[in-house]
PDB file of N, CA and C in Angstrom:
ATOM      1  N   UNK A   1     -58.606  -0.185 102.166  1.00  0.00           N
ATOM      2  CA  UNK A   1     -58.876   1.131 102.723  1.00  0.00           C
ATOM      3  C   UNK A   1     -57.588   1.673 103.357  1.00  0.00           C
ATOM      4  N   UNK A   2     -57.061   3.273 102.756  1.00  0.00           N
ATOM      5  CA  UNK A   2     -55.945   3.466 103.729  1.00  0.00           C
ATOM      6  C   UNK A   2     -56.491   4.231 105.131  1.00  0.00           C
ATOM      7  N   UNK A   3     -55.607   4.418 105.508  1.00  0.00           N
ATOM      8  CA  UNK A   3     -55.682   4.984 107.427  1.00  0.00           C
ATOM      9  C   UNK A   3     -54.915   6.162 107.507  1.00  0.00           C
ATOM     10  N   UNK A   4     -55.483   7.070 107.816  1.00  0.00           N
ATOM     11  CA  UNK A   4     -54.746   8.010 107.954  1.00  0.00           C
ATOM     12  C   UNK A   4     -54.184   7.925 109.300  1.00  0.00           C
ATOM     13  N   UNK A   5     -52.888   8.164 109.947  1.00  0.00           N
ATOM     14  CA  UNK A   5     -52.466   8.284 110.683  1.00  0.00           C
ATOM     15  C   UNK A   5     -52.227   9.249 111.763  1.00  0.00           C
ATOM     16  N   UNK A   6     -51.821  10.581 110.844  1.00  0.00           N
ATOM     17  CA  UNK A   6     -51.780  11.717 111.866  1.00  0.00           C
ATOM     18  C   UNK A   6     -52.062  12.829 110.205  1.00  0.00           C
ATOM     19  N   UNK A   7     -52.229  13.850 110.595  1.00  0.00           N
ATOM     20  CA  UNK A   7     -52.201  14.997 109.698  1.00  0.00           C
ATOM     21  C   UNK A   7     -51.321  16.085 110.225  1.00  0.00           C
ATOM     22  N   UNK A   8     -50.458  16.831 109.644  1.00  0.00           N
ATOM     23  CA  UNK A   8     -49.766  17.959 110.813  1.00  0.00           C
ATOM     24  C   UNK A   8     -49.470  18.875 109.361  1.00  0.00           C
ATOM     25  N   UNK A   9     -49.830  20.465 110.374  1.00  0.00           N
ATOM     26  CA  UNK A   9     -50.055  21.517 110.036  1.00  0.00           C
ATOM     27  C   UNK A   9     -48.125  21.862 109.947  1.00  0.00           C
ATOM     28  N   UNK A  10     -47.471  22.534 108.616  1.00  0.00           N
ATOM     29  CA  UNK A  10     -46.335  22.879 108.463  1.00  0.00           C
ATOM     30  C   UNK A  10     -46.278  24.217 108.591  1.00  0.00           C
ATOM     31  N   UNK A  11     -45.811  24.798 109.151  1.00  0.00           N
ATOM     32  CA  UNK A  11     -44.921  26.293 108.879  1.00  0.00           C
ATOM     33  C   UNK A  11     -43.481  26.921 108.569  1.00  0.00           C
ATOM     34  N   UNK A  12     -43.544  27.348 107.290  1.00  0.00           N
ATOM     35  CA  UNK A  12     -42.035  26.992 106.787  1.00  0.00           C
ATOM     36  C   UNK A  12     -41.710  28.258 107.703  1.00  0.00           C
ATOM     37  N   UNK A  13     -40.031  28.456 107.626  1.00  0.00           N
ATOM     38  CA  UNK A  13     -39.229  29.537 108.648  1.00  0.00           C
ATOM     39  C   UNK A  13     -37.849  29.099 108.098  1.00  0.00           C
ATOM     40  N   UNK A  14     -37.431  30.337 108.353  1.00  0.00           N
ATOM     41  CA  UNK A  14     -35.770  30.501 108.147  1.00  0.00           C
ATOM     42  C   UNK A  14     -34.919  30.188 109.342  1.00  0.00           C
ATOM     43  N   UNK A  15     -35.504  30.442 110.682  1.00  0.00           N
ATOM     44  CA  UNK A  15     -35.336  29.829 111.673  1.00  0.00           C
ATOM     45  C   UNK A  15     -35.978  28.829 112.713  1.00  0.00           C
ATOM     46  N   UNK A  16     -36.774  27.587 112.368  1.00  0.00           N
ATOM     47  CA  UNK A  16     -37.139  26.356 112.639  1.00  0.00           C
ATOM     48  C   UNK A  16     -37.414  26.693 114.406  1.00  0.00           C
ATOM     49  N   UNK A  17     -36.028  26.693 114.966  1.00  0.00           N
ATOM     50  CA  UNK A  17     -36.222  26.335 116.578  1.00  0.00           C
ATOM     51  C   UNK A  17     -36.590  27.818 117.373  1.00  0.00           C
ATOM     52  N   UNK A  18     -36.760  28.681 116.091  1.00  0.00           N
ATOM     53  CA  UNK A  18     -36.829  30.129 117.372  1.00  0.00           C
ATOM     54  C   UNK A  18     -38.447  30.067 117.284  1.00  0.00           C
ATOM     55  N   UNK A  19     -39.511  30.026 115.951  1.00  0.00           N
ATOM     56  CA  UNK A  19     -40.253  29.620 115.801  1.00  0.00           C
ATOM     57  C   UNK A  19     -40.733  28.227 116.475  1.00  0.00           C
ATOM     58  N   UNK A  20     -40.436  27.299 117.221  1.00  0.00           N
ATOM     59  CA  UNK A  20     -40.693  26.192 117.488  1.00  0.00           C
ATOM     60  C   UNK A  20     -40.395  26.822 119.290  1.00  0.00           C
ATOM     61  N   UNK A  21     -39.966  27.171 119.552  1.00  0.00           N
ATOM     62  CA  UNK A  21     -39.656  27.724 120.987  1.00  0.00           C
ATOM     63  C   UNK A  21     -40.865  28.388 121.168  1.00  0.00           C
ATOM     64  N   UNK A  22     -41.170  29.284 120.055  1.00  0.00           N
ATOM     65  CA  UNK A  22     -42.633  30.522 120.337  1.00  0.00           C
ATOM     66  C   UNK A  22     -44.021  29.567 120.843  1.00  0.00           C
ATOM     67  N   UNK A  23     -44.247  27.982 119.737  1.00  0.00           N
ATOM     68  CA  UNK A  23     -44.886  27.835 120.395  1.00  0.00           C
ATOM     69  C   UNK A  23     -45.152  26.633 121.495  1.00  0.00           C
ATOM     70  N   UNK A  24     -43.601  26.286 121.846  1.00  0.00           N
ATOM     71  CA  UNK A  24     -43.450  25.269 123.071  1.00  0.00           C
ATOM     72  C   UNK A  24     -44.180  26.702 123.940  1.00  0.00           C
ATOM     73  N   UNK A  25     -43.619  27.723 124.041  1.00  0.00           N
ATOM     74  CA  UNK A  25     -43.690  28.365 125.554  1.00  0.00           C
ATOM     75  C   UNK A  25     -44.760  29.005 125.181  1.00  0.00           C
ATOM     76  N   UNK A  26     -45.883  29.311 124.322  1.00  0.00           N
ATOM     77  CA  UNK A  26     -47.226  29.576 124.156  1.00  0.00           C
ATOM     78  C   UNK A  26     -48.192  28.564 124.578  1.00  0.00           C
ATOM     79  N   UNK A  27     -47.997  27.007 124.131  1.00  0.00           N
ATOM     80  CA  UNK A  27     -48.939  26.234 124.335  1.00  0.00           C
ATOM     81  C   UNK A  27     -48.208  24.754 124.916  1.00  0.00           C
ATOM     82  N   UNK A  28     -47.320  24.952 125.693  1.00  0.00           N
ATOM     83  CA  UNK A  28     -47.241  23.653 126.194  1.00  0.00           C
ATOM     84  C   UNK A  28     -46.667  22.514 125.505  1.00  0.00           C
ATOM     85  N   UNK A  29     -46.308  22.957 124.227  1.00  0.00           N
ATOM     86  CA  UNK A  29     -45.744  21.643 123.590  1.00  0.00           C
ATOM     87  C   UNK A  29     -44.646  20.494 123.445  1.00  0.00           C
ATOM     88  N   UNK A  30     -44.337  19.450 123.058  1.00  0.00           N
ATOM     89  CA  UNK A  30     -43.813  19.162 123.669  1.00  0.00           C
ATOM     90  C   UNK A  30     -42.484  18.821 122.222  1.00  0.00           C
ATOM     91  N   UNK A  31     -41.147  18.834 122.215  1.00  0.00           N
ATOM     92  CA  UNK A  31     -40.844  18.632 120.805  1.00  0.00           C
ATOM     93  C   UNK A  31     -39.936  17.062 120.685  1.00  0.00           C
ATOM     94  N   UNK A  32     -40.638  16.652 119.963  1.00  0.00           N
ATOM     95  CA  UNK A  32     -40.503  15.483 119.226  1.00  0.00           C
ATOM     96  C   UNK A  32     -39.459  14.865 118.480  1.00  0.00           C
ATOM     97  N   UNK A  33     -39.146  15.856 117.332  1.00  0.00           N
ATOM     98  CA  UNK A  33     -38.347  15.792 116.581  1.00  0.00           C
ATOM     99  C   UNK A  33     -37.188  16.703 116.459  1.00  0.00           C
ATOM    100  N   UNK A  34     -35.986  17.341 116.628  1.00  0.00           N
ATOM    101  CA  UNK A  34     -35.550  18.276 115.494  1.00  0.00           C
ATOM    102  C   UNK A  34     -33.873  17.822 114.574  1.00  0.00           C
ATOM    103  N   UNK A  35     -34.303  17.927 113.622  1.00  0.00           N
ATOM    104  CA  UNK A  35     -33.507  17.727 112.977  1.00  0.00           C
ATOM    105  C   UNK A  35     -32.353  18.609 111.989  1.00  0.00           C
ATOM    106  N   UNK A  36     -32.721  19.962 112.803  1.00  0.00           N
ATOM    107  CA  UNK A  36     -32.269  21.406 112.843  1.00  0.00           C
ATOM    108  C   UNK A  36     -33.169  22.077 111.109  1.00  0.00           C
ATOM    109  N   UNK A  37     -33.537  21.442 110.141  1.00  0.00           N
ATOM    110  CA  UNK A  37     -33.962  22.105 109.397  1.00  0.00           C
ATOM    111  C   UNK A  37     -35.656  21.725 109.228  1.00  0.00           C
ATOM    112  N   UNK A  38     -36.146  20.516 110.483  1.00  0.00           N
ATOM    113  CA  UNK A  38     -37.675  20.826 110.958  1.00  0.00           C
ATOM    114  C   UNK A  38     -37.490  19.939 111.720  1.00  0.00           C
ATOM    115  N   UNK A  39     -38.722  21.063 112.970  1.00  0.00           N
ATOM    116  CA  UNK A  39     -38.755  20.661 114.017  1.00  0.00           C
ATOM    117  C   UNK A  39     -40.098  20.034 114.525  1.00  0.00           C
ATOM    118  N   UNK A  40     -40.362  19.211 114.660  1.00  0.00           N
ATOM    119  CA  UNK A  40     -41.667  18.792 115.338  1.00  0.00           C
ATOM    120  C   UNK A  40     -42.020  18.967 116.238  1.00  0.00           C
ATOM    121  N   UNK A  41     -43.011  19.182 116.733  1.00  0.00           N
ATOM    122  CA  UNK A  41     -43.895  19.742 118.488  1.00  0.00           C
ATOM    123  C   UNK A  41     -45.438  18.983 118.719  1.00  0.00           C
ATOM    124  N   UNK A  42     -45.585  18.449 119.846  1.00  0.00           N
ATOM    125  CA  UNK A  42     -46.780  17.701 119.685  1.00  0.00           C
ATOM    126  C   UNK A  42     -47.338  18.240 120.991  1.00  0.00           C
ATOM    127  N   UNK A  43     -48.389  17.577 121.430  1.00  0.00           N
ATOM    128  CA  UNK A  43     -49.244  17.994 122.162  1.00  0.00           C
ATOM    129  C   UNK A  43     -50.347  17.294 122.512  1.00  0.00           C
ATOM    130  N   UNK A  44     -51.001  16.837 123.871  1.00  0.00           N
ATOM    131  CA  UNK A  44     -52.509  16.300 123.800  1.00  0.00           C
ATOM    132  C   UNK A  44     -53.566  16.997 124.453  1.00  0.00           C
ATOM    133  N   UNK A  45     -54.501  17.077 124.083  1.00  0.00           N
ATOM    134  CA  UNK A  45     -55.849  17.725 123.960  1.00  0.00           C
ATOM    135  C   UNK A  45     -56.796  17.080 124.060  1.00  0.00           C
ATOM    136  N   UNK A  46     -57.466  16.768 125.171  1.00  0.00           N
ATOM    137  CA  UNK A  46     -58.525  15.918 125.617  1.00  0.00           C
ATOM    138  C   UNK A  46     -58.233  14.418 124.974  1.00  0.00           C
ATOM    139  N   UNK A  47     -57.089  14.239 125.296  1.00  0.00           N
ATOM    140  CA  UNK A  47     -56.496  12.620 124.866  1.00  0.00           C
ATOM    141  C   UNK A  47     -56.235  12.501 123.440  1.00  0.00           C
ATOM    142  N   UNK A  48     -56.975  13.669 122.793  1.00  0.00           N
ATOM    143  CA  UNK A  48     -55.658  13.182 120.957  1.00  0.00           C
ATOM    144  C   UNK A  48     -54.908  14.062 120.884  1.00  0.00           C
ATOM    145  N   UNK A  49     -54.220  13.397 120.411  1.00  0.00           N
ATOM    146  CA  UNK A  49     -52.759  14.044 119.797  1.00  0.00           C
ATOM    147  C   UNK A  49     -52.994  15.248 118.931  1.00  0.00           C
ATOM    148  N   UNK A  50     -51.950  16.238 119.056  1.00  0.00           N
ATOM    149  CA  UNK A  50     -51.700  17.198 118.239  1.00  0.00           C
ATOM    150  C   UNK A  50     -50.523  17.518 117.571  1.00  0.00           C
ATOM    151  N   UNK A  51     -49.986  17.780 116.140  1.00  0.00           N
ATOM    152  CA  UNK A  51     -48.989  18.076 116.062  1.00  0.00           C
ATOM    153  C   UNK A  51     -48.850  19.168 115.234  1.00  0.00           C
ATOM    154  N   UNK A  52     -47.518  19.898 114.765  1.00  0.00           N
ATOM    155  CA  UNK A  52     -46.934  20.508 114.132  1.00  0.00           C
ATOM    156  C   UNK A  52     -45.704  20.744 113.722  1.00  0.00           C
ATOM    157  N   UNK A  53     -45.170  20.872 112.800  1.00  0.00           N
ATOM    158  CA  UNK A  53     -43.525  21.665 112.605  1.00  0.00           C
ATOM    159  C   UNK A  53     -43.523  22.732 111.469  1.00  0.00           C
ATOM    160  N   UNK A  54     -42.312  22.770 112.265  1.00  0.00           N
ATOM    161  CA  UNK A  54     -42.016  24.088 111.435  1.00  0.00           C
ATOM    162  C   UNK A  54     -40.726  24.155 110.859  1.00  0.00           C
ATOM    163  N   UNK A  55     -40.556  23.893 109.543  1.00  0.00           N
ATOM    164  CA  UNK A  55     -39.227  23.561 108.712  1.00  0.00           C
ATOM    165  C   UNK A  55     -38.819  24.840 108.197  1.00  0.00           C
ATOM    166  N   UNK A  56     -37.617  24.583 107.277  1.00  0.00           N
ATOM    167  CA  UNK A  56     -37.087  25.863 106.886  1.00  0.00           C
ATOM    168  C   UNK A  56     -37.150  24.987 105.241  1.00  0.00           C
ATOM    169  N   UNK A  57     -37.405  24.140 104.904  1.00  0.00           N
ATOM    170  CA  UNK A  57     -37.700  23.339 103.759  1.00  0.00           C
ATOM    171  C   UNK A  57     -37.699  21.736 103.678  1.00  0.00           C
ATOM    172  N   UNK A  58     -38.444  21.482 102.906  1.00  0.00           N
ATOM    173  CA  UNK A  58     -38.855  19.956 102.636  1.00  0.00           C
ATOM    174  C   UNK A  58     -38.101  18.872 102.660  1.00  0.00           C
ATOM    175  N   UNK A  59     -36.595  18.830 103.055  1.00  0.00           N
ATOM    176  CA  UNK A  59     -36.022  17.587 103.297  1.00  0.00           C
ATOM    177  C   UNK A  59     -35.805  17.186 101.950  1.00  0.00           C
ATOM    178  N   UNK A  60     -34.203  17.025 101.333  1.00  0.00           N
ATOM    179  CA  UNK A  60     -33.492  16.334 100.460  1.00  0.00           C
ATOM    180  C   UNK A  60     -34.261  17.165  99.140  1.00  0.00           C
ATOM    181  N   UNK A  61     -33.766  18.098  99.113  1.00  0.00           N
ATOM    182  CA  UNK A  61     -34.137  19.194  97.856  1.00  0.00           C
ATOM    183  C   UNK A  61     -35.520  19.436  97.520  1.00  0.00           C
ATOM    184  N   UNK A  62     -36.462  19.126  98.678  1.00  0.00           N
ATOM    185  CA  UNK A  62     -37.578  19.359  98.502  1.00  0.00           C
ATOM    186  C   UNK A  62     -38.095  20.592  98.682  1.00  0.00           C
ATOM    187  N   UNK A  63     -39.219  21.078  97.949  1.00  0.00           N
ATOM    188  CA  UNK A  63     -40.121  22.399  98.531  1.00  0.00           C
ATOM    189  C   UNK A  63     -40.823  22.372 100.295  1.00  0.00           C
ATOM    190  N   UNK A  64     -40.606  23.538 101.142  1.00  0.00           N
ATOM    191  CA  UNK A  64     -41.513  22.983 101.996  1.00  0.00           C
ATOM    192  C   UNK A  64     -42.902  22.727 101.559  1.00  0.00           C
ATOM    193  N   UNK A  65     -43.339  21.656 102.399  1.00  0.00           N
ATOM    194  CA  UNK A  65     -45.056  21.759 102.409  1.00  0.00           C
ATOM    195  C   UNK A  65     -45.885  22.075 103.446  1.00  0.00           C
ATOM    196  N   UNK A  66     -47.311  22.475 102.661  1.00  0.00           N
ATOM    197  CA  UNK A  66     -48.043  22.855 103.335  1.00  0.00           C
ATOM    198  C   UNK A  66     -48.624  22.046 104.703  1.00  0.00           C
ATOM    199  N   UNK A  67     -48.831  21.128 104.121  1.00  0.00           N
ATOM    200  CA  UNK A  67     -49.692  20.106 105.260  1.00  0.00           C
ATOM    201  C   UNK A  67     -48.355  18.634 105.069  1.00  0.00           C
ATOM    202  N   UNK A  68     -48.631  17.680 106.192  1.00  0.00           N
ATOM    203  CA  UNK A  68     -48.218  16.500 105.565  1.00  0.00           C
ATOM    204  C   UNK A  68     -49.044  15.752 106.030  1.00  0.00           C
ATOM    205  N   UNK A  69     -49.158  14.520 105.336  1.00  0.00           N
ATOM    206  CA  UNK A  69     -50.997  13.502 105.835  1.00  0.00           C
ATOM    207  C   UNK A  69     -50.153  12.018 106.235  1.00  0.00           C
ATOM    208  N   UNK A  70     -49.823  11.443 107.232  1.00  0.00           N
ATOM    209  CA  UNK A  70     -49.220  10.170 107.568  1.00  0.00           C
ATOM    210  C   UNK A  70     -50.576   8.842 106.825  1.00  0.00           C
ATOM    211  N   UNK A  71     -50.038   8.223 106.062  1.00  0.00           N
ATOM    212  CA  UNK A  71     -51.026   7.058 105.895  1.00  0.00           C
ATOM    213  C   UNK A  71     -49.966   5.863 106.436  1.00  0.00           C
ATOM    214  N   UNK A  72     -51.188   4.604 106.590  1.00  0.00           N
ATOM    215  CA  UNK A  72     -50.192   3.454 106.727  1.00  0.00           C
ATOM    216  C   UNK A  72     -49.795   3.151 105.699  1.00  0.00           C
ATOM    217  N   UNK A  73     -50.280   3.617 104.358  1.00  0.00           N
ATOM    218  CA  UNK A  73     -49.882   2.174 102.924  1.00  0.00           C
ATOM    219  C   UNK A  73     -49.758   3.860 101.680  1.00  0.00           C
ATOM    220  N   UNK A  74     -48.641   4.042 101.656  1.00  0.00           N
ATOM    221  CA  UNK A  74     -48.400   5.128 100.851  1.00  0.00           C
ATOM    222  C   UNK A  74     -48.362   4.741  99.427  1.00  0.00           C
ATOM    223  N   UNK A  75     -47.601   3.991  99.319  1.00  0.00           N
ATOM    224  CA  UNK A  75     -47.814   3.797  97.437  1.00  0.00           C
ATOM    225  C   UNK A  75     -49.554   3.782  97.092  1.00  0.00           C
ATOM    226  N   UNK A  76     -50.095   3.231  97.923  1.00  0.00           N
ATOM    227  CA  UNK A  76     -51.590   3.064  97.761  1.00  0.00           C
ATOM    228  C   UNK A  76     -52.164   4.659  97.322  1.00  0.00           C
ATOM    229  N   UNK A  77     -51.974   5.545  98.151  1.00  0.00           N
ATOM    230  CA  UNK A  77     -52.169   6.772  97.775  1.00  0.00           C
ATOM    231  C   UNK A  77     -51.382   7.206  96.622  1.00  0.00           C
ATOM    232  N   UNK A  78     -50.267   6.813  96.762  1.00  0.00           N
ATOM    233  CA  UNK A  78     -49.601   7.466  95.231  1.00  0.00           C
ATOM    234  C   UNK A  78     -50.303   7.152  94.606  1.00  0.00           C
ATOM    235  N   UNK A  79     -50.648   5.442  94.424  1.00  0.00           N
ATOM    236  CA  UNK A  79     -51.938   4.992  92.888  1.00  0.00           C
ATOM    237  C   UNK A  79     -52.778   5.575  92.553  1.00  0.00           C
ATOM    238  N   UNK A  80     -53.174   6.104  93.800  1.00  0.00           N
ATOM    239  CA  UNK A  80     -54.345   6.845  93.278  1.00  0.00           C
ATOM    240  C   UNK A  80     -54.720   8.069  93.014  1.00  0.00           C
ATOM    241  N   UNK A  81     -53.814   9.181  93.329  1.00  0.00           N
ATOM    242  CA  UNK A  81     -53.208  10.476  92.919  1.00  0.00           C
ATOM    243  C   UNK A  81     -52.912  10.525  91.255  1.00  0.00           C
ATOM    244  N   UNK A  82     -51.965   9.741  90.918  1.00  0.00           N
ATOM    245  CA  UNK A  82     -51.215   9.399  89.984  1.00  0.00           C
ATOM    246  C   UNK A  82     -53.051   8.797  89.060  1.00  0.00           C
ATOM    247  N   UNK A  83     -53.869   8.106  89.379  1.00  0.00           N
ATOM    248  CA  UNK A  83     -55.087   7.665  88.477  1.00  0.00           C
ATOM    249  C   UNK A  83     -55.490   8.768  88.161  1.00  0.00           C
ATOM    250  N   UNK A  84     -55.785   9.579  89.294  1.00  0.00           N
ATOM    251  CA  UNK A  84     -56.522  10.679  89.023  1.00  0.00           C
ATOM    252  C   UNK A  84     -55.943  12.208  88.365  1.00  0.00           C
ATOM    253  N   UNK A  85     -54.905  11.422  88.024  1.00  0.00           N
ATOM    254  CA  UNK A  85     -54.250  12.610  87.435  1.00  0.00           C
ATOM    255  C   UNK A  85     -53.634  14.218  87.975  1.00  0.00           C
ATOM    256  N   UNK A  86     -53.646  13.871  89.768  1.00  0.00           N
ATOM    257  CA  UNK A  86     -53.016  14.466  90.280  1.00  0.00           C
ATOM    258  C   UNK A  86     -51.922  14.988  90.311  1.00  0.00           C
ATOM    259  N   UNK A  87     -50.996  16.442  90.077  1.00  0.00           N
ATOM    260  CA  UNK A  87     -50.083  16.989  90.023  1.00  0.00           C
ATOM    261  C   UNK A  87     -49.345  15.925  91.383  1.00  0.00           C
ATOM    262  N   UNK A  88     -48.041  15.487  90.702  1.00  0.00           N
ATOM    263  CA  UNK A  88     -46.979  15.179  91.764  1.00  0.00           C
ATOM    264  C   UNK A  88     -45.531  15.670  91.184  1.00  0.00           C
ATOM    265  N   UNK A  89     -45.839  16.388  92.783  1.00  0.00           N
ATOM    266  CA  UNK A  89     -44.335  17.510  92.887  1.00  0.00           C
ATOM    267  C   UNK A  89     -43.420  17.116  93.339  1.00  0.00           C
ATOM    268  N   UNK A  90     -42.947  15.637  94.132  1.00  0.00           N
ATOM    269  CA  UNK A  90     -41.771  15.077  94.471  1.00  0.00           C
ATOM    270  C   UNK A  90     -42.357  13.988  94.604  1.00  0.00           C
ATOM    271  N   UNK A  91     -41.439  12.827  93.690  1.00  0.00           N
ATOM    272  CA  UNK A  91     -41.842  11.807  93.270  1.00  0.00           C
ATOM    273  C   UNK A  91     -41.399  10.618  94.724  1.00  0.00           C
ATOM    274  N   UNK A  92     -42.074   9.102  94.588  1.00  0.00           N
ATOM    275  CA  UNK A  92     -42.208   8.519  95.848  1.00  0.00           C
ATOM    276  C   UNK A  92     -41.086   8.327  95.963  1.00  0.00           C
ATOM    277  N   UNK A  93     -40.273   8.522  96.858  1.00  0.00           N
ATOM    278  CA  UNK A  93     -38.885   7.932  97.725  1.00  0.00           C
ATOM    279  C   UNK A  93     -38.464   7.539  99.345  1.00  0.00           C
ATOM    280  N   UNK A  94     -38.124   6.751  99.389  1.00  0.00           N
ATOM    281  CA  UNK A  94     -37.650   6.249 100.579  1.00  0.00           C
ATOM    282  C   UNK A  94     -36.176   7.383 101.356  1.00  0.00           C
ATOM    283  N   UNK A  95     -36.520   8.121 102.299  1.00  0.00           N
ATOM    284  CA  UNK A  95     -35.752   9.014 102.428  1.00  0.00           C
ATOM    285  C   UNK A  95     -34.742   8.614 103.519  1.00  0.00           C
ATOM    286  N   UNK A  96     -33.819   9.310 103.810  1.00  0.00           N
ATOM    287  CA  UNK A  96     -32.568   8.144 104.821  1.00  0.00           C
ATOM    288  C   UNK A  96     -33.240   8.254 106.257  1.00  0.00           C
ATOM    289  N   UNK A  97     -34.104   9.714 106.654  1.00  0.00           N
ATOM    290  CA  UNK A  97     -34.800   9.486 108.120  1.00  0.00           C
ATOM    291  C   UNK A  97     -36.022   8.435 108.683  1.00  0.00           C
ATOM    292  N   UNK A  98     -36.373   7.767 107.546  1.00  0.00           N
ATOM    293  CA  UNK A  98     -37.231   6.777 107.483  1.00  0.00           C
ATOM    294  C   UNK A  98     -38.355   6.516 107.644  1.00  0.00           C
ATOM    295  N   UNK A  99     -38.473   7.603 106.407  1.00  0.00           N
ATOM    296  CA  UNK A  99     -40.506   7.634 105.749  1.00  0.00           C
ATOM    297  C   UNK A  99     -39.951   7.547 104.446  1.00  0.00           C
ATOM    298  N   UNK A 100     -40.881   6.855 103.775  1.00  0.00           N
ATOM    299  CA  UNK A 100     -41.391   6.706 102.226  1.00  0.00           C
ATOM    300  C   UNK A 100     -42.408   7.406 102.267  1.00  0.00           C
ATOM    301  N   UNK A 101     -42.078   8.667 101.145  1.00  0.00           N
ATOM    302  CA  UNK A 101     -42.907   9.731 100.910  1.00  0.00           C
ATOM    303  C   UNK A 101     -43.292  10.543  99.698  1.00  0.00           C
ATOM    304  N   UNK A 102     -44.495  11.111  99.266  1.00  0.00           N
ATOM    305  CA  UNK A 102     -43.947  11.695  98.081  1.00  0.00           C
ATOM    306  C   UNK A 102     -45.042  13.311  98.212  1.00  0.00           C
ATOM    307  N   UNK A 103     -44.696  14.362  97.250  1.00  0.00           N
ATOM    308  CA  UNK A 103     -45.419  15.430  97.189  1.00  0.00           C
ATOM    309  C   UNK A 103     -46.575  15.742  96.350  1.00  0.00           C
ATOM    310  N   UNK A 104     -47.633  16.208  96.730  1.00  0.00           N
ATOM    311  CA  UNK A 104     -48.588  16.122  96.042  1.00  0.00           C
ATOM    312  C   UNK A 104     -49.251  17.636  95.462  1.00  0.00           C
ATOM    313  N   UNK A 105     -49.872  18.295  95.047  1.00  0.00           N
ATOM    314  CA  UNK A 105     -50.348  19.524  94.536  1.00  0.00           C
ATOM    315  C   UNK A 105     -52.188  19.593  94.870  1.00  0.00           C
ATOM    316  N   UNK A 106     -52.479  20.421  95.982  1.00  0.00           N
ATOM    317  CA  UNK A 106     -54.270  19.917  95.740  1.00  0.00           C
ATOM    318  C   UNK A 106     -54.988  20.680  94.931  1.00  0.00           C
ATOM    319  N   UNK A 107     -55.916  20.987  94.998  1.00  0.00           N
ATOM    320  CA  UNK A 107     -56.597  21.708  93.651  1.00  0.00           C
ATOM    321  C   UNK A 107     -56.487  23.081  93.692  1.00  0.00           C
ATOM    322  N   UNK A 108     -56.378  23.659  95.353  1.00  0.00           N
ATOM    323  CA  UNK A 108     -56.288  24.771  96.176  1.00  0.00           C
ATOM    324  C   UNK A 108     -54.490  25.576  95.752  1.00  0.00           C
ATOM    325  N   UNK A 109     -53.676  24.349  95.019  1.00  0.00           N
ATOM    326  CA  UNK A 109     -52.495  24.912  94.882  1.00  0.00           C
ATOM    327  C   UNK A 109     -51.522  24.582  96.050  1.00  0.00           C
ATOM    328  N   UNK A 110     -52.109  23.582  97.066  1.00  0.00           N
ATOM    329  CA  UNK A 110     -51.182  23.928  98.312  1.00  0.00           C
ATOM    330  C   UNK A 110     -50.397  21.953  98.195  1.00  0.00           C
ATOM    331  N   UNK A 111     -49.254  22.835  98.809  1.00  0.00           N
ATOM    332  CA  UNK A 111     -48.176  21.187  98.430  1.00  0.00           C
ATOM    333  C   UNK A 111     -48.290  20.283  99.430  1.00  0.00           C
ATOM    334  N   UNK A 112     -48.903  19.310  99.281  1.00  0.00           N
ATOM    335  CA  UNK A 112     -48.912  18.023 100.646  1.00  0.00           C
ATOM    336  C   UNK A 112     -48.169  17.018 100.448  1.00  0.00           C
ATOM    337  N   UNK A 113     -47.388  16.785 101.558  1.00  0.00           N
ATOM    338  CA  UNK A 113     -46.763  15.563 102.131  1.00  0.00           C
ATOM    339  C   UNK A 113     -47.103  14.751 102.287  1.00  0.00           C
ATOM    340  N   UNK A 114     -47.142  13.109 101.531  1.00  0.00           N
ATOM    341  CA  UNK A 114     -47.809  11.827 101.888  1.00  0.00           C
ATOM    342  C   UNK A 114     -46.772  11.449 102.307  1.00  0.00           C
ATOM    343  N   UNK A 115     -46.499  10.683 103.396  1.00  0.00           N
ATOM    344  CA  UNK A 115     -45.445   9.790 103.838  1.00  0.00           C
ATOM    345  C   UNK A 115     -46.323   8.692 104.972  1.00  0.00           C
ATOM    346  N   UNK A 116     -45.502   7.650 105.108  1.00  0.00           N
ATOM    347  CA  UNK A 116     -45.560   6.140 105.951  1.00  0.00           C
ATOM    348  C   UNK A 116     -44.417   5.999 106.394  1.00  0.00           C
ATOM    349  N   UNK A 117     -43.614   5.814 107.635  1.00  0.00           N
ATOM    350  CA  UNK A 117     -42.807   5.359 107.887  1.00  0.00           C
ATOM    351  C   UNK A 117     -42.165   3.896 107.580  1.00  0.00           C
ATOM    352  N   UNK A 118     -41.263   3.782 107.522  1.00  0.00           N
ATOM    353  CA  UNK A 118     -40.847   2.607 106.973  1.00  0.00           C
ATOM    354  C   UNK A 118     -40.156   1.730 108.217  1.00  0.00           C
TER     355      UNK A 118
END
C-alpha cells in the first residue's frame, strides 16, 4: 500500500516570491522552501499541515504542475500509472534537490507531480 504524504496545491507565476509574499502576509504562512524559481509556504490548521508553492516552472526543463502528491514509494506509483496506461509527461528521475519524481497527465488534463524524497 502506498502513503501519501502531503498533497500541495501549485501556482505557476513569473514572479514566485512576490506571489509567495501575497500569501505569507494574507494567511500567516510560513516559507519553507525557496529556491528562487519555487517557493514553498506551509501552514497549520487545527494541527495539520498545509502547504503550497508557487513556481515559475517545473524544475530541470520541466512543465509547471498542477498539483504535486508526495508518496513514500514512488516507482510503486509509476508501476502503476505506466499499467494503466497513464499519460507520463516527465519520465521518473532522481533530481539534484533530492526527490525522485516523475509527471503524470489525469484524465481532467491537469499535470501532477509524483515525487518521494530520497
Amino acid at each position: 500500500m502506498v502513503k501519501v504524504r502531503r498533497i500541495v496545491a501549485n501556482l505557476q507565476a513569473e514572479d514566485p516570491q512576490e506571489i509567495a509574499a501575497f500569501y505569507r502576509a494574507l494567511f500567516d504562512l510560513d516559507l519553507v522552501m525557496d529556491l528562487s524559481w519555487i517557493v514553498t509556504l506551509e501552514g497549520a490548521q487545527d494541527g495539520a499541515a498545509v502547504q503550497m508553492s508557487v513556481l515559475r516552472h517545473g524544475g530541470s526543463g520541466a512543465p509547471a504542475p498542477h498539483l504535486s502528491i508526495e508518496v513514500d514509494d514512488v516507482d510503486a506509483v509509476h508501476g502503476r500509472a505506466v499499467a494503466r496506461g497513464v499519460e507520463i509527461v516527465y519520465p521518473l528521475t532522481d533530481e539534484p534537490w533530492g526527490i525522485r519524481r516523475f509527471f503524470l497527465r489525469d484524465p481532467g488534463g491537469r499535470l501532477v507531480n509524483v515525487a518521494a524524497h530520497l
